[in-house]
N, C-alpha and C. Protein backbone atom coordinates (compact mmCIF):
# COMPACT_ATOMS: atom_id res chain seq x y z
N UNK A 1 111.63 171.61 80.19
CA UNK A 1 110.70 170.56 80.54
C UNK A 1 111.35 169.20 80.26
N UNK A 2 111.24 168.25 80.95
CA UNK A 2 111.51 166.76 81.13
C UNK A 2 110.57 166.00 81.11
N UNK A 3 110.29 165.48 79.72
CA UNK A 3 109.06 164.51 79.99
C UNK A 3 109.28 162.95 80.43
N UNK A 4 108.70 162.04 81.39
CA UNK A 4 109.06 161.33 81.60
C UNK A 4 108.02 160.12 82.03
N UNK A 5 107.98 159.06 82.45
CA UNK A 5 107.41 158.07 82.74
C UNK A 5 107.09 157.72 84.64
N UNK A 6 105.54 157.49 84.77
CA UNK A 6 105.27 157.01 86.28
C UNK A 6 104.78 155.28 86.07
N UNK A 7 105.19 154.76 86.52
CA UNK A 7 105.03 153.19 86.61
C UNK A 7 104.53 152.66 88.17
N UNK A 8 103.06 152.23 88.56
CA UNK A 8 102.62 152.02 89.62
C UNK A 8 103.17 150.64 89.82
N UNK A 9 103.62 150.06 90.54
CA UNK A 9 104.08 148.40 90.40
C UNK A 9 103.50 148.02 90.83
N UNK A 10 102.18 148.55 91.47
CA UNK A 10 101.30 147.73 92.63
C UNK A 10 100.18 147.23 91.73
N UNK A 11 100.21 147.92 90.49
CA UNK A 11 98.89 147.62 89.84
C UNK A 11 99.24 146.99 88.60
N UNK A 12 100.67 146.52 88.43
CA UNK A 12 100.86 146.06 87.12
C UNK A 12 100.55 144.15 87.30
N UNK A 13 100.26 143.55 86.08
CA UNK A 13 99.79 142.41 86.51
C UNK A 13 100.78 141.27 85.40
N UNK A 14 101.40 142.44 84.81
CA UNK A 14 102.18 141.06 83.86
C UNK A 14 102.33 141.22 82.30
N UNK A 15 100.82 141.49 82.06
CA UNK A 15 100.46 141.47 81.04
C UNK A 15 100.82 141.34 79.39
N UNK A 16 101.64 142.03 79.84
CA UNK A 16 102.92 142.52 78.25
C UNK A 16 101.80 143.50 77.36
N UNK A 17 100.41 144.11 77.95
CA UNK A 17 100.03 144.81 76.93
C UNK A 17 100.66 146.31 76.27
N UNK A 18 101.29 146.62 77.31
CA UNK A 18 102.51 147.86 77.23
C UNK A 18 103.44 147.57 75.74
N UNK A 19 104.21 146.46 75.83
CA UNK A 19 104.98 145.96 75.02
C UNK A 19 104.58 145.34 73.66
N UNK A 20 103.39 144.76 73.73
CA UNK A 20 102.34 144.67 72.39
C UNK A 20 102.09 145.84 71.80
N UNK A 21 101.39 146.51 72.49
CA UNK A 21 101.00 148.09 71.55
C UNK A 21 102.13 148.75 71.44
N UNK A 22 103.00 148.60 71.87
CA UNK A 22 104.15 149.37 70.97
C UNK A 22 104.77 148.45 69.96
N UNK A 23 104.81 147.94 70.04
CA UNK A 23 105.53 146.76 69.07
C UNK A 23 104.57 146.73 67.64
N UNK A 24 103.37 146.84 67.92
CA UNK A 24 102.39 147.07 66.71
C UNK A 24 102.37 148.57 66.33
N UNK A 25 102.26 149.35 67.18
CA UNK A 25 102.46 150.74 66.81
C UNK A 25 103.12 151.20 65.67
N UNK A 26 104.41 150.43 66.26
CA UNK A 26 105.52 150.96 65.03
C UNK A 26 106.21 149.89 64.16
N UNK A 27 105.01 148.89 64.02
CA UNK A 27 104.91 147.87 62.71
C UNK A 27 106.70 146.99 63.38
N UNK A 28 106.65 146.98 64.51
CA UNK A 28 107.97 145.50 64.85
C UNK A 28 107.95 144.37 64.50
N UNK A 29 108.74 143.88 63.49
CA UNK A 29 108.74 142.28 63.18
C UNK A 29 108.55 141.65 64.77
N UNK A 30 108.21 140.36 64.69
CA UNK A 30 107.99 139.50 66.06
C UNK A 30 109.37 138.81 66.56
N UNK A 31 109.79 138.87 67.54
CA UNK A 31 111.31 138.41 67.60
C UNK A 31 111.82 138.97 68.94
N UNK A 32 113.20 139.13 69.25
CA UNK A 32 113.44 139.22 70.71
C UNK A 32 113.45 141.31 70.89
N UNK A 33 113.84 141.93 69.51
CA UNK A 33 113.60 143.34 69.55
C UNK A 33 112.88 144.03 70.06
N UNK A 34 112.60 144.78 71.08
CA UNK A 34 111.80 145.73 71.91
C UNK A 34 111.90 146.87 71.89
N UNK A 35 111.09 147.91 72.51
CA UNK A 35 111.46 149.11 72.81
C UNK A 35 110.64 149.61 74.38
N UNK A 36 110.11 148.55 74.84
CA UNK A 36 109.58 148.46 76.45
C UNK A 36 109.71 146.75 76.70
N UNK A 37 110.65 146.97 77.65
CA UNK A 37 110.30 145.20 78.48
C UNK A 37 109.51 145.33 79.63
N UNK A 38 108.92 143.85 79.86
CA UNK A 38 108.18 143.68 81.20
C UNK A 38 109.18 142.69 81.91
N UNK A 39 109.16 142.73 83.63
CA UNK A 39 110.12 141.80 83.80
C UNK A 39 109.53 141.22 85.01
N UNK A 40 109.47 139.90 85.28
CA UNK A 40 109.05 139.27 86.42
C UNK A 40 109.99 139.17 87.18
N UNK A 41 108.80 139.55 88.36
CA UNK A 41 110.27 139.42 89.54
C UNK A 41 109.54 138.73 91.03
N UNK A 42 110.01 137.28 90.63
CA UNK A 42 109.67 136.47 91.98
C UNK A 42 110.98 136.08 92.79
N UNK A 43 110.30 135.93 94.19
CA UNK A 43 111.27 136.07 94.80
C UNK A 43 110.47 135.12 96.61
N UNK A 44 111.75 134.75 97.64
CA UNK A 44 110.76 133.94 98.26
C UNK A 44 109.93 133.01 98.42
N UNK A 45 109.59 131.85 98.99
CA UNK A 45 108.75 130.30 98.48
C UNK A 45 107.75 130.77 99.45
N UNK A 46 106.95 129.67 99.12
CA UNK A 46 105.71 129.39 100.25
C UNK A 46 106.07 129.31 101.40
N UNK A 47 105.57 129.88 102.56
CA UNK A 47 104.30 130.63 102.47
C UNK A 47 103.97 132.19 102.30
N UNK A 48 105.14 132.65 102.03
CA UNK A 48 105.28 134.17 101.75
C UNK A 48 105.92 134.48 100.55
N UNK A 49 105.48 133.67 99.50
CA UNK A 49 106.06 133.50 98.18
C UNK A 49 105.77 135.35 97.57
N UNK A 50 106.76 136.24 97.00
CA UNK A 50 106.45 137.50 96.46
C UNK A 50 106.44 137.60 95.03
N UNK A 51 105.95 137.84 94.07
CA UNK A 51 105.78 138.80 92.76
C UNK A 51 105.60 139.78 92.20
N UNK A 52 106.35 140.42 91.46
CA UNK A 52 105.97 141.64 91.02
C UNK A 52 106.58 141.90 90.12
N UNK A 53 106.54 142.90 89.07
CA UNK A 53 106.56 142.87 87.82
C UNK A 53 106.94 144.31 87.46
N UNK A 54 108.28 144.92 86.32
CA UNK A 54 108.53 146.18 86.32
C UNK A 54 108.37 146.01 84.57
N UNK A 55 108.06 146.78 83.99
CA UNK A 55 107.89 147.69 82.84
C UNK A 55 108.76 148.87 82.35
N UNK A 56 109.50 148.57 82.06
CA UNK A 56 110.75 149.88 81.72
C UNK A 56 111.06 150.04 80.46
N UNK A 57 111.20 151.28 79.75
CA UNK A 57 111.29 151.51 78.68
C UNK A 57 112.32 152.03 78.35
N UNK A 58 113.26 153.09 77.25
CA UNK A 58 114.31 154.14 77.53
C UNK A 58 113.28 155.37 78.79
N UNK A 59 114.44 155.75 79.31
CA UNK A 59 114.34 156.39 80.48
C UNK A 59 114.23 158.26 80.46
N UNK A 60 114.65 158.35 78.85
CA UNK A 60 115.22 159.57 79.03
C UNK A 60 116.04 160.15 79.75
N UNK A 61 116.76 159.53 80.39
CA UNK A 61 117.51 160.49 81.71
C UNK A 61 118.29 161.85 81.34
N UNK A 62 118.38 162.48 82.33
CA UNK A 62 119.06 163.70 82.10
C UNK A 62 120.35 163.53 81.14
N UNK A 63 120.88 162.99 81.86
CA UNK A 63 122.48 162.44 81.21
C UNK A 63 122.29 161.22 80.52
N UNK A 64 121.65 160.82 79.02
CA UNK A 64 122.03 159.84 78.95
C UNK A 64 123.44 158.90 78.19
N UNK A 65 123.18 158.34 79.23
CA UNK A 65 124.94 157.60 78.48
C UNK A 65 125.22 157.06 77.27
N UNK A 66 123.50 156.43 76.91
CA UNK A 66 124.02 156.04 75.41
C UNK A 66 124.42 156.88 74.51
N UNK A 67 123.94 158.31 74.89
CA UNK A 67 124.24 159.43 73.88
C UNK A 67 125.72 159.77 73.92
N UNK A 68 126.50 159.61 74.89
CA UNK A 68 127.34 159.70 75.31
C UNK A 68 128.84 158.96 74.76
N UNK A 69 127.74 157.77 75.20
CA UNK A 69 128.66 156.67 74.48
C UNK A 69 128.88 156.64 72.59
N UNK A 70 128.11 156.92 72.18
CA UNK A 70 127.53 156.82 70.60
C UNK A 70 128.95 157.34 69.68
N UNK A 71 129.11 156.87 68.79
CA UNK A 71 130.61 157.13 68.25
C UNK A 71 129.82 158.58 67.44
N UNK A 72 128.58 158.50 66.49
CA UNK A 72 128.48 158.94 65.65
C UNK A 72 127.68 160.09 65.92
N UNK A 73 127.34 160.08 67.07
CA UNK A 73 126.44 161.31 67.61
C UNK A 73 124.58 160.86 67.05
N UNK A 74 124.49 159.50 66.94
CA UNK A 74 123.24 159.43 66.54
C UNK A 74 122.29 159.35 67.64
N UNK A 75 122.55 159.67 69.11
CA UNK A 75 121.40 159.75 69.80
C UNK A 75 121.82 160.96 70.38
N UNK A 76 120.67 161.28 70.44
CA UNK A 76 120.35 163.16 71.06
C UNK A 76 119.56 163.38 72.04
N UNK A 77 119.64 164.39 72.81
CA UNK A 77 118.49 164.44 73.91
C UNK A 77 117.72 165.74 73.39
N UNK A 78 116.55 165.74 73.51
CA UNK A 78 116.10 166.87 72.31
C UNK A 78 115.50 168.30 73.74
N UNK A 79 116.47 169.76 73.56
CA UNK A 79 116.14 169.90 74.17
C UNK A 79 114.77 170.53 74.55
N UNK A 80 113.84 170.34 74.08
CA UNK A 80 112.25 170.99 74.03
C UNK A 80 111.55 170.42 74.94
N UNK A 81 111.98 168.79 75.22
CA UNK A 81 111.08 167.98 75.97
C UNK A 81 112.00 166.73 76.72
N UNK A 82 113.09 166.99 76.57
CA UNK A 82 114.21 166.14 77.51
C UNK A 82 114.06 164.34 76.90
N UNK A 83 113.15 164.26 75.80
CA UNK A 83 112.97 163.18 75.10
C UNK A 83 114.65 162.29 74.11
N UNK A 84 114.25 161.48 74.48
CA UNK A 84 116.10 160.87 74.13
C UNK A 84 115.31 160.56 72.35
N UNK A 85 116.25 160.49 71.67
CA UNK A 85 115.57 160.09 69.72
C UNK A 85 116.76 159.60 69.39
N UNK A 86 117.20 159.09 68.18
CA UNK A 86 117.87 157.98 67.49
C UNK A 86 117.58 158.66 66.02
N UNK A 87 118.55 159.07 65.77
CA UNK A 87 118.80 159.60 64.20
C UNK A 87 119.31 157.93 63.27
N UNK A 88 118.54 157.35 62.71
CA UNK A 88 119.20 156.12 62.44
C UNK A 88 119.66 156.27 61.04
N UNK A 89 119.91 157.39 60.21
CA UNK A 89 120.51 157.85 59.28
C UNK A 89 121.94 158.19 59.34
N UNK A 90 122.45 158.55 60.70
CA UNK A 90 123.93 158.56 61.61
C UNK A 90 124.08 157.25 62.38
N UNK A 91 123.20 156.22 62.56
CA UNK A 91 123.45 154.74 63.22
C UNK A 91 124.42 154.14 62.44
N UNK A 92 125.46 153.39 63.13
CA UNK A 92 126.72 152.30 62.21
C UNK A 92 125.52 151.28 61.91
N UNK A 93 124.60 151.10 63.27
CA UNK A 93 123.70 149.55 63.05
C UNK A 93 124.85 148.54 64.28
N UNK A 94 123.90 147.43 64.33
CA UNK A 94 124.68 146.57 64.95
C UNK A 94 126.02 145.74 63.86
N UNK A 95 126.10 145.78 62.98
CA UNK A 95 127.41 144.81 62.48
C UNK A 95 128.34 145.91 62.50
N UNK A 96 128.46 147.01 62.31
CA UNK A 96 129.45 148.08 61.94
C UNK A 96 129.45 148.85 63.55
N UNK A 97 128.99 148.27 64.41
CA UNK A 97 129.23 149.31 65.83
C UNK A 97 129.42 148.39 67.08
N UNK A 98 129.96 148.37 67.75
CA UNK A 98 130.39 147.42 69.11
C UNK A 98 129.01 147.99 69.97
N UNK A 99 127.96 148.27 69.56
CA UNK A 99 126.65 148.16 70.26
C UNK A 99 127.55 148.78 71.31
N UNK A 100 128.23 150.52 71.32
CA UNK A 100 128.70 151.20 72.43
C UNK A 100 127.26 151.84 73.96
N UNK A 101 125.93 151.96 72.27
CA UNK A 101 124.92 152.61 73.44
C UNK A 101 124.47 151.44 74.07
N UNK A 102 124.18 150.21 73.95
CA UNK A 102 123.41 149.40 74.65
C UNK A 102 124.58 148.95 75.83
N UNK A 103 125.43 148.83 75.46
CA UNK A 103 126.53 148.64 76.88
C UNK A 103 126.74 149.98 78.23
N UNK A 104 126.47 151.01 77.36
CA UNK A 104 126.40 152.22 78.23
C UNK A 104 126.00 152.29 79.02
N UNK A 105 124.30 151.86 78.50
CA UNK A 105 122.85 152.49 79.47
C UNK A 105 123.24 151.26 80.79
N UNK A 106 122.80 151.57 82.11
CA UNK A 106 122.78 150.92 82.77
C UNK A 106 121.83 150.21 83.03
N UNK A 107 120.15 150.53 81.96
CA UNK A 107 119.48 148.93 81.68
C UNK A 107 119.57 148.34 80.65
N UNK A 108 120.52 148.52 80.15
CA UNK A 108 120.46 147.55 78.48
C UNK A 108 119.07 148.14 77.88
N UNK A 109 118.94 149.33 77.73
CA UNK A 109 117.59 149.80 77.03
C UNK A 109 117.71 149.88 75.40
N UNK A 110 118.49 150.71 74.89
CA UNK A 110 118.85 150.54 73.19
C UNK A 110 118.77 149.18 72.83
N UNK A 111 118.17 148.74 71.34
CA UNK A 111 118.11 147.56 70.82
C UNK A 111 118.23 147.55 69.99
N UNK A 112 118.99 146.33 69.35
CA UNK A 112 119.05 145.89 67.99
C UNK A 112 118.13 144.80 67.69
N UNK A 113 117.39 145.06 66.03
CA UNK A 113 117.00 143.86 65.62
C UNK A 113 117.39 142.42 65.28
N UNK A 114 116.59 141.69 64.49
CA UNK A 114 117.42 140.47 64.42
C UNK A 114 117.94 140.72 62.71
N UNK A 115 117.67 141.60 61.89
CA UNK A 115 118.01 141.90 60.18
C UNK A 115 119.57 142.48 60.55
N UNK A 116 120.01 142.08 59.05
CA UNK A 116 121.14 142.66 58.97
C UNK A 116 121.77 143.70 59.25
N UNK A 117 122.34 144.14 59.65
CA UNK A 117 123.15 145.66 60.38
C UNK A 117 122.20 146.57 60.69
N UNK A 118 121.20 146.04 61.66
CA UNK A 118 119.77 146.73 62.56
C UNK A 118 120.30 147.65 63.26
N UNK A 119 119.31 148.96 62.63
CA UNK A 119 119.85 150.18 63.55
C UNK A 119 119.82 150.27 65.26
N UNK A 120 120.09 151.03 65.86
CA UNK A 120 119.20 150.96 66.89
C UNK A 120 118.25 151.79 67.05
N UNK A 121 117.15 151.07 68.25
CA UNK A 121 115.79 151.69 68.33
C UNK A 121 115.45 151.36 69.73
N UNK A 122 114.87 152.62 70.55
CA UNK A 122 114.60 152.61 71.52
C UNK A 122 113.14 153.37 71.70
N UNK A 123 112.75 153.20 72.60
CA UNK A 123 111.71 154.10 72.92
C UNK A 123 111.61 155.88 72.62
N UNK A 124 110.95 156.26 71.77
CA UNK A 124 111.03 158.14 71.67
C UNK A 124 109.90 158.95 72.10
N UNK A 125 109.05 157.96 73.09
CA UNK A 125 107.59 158.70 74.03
C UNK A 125 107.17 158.80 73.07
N UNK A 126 106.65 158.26 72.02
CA UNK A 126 105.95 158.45 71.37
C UNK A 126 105.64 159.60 70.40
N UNK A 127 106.47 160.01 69.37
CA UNK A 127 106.56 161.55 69.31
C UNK A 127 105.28 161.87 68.79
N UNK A 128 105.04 161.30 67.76
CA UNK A 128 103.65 161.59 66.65
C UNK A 128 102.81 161.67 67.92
N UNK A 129 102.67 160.80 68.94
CA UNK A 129 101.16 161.14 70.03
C UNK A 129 101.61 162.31 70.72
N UNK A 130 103.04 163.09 71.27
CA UNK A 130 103.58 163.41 72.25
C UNK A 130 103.14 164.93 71.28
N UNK A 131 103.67 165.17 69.75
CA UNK A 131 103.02 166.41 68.99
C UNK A 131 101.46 166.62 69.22
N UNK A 132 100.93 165.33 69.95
CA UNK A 132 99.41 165.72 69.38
C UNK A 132 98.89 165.74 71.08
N UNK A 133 99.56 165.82 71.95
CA UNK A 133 99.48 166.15 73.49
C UNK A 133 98.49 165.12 73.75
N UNK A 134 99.18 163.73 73.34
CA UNK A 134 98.35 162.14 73.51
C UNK A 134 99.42 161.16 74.36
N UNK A 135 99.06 160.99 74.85
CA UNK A 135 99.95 160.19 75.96
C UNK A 135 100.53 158.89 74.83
N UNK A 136 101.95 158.28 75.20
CA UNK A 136 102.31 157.22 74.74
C UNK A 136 101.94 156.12 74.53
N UNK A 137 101.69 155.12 73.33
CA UNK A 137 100.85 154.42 73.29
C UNK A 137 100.77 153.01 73.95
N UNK A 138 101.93 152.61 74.99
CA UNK A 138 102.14 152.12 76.38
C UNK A 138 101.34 152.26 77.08
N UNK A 139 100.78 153.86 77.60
CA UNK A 139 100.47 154.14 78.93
C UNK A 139 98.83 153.65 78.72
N UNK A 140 98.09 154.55 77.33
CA UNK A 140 97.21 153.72 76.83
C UNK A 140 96.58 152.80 77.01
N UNK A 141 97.90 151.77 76.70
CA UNK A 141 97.52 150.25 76.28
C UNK A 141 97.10 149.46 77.81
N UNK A 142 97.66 150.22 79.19
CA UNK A 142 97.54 149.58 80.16
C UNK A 142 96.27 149.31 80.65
N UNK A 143 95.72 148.06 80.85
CA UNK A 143 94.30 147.76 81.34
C UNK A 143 94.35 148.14 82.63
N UNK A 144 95.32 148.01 83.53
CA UNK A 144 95.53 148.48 84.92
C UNK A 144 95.69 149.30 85.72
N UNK A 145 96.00 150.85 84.54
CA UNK A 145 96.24 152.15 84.38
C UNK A 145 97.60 151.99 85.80
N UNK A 146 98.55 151.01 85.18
CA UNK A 146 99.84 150.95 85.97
C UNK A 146 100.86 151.88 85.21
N UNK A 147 100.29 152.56 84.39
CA UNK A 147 101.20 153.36 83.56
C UNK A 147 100.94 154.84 83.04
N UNK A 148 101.47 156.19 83.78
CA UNK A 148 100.97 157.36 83.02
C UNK A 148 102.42 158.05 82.62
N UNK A 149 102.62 159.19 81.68
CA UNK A 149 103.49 159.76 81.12
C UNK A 149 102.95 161.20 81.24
N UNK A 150 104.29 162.16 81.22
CA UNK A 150 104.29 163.80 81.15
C UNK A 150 105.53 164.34 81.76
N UNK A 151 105.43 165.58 81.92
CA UNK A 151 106.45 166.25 82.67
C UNK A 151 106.81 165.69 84.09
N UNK A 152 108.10 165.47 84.09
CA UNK A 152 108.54 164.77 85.23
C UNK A 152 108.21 165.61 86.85
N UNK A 153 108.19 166.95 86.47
CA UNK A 153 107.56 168.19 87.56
C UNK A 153 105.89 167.85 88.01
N UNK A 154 105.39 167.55 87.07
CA UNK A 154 103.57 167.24 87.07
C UNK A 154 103.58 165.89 87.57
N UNK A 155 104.06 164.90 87.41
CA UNK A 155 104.20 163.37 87.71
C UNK A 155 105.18 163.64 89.17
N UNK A 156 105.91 164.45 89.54
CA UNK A 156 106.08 164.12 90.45
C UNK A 156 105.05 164.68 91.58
N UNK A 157 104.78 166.08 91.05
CA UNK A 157 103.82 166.33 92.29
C UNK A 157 102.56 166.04 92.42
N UNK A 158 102.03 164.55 91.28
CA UNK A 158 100.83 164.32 91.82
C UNK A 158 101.31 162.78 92.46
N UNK A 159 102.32 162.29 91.97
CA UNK A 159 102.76 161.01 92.24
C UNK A 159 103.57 161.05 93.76
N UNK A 160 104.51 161.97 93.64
CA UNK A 160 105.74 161.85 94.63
C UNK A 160 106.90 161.53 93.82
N UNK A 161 108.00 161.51 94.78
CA UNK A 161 109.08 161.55 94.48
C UNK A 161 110.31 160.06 94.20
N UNK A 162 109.42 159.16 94.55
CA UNK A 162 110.12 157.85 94.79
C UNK A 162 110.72 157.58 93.19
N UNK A 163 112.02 156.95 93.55
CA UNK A 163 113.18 156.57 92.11
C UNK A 163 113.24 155.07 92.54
N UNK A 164 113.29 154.26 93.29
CA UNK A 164 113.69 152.76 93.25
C UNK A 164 112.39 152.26 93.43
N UNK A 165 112.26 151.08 92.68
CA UNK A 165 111.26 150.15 92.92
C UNK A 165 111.87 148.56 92.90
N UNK A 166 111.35 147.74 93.27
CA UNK A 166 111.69 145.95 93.33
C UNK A 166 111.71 146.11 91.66
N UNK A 167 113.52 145.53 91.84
CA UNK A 167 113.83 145.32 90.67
C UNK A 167 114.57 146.19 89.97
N UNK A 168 114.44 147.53 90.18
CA UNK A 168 115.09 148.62 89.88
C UNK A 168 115.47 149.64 90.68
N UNK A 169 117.16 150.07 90.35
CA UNK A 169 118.01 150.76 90.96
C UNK A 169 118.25 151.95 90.42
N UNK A 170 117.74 153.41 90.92
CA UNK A 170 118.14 154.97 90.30
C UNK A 170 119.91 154.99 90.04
N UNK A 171 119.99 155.26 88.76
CA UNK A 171 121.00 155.78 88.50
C UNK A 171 121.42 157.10 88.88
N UNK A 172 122.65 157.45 90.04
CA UNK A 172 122.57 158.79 90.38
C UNK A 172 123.35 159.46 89.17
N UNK A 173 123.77 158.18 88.25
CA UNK A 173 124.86 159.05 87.53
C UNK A 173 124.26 159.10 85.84
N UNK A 174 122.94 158.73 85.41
CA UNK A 174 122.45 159.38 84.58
C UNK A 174 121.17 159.58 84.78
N UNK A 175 120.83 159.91 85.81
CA UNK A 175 119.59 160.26 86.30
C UNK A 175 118.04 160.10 85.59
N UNK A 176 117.92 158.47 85.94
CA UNK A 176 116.61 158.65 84.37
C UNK A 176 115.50 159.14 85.03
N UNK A 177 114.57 159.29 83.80
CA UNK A 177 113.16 160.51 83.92
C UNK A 177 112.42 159.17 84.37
N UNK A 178 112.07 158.60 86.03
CA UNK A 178 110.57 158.00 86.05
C UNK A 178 110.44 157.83 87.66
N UNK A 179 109.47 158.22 87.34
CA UNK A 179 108.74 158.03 88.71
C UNK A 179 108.19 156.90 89.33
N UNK A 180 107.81 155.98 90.61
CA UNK A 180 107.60 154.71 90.67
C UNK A 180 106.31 154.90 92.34
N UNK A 181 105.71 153.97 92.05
CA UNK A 181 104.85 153.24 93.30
C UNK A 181 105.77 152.09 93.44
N UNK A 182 106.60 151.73 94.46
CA UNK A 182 106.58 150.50 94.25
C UNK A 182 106.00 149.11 94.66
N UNK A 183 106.17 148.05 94.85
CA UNK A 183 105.26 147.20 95.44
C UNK A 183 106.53 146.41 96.68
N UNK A 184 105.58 146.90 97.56
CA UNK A 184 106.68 146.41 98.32
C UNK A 184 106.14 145.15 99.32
N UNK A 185 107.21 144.40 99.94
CA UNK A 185 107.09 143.24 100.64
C UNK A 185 106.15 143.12 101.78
């Protein structure tokens, strides 16, 4: 099983409530550190001025590269639920590591804090909700219900199959776990 992320773009509005409730979730100092960004994406002037807005978190992908990349073997893909995790007991941290996973991933998803030799931390679906068969506390948080999570098999066959949305490009070469509506022109 591959659990993974569906992101409607047609219904997302901006918000950052995705990125708040996780950030409180797991007690984040306030600062540029994340573990979901929102990203505006305008494009075009008046009179056909466009907007739209993507939400991306770690991806889980099949292959992921930060794991790949990692000197110390501190990121794993776990195989029970295809969920990517961060052993930060095997992390160098950012002063002791050339930040190999965040250069890897092809969205800059791994992060460092702004404290001294900050491990890294990415998104882990939420495990404590994901043990208790509770959706991530992202998908939750969305007032717009632009956001659901599960098996990438179940999300695709109620969603479909679409990988690119405005703004974002499928990696064929680490294939991340998400599904998309996108909003198109």
């Amino acid at each position: 099983m591959q659990m993974a992320f569906y992101f409607d773009q047609t219904r997302c509005t901006g918000c950052s409530a995705c990125l708040i409730a996780c950030k409180e979730w797991y007690d984040m100092k306030s600062g540029p550190a994340y573990r979901r960004i929102v990203v505006r994406i305008e494009k075009d002037k008046y009179p056909n001025p466009y907007l739209a807005y993507l939400t991306i978190a770690c991806l889980h992908c099949e292959r992921p590269a930060c794991a790949a990349a990692c000197p110390t073997n501190a990121i794993v893909k776990r195989e029970e639920d295809g969920v990517t995790v961060v052993n930060k007991d095997l992390c160098l941290g950012k002063d002791n590591c050339a930040t190999f996973c965040k250069e890897a991933c092809p969205y800059g998803i791994p992060d460092f804090g702004e404290e001294e030799n900050a491990k890294m931390q990415m998104c882990n679906f939420c495990l404590d909700q994901l043990a208790e068969n509770k959706n991530p506390i992202c998908v939750d948080a969305c007032p717009s219900h632009a956001l659901d999570a599960g098996p990438l098999n179940l999300l695709a066959a109620k969603y479909g199959q679409t990988r690119q949305a405005e703004g974002f490009v499928y990696s064929e070469e680490t294939m991340p776990s998400i599904i998309f509506k996108p909003k198109l022109r």
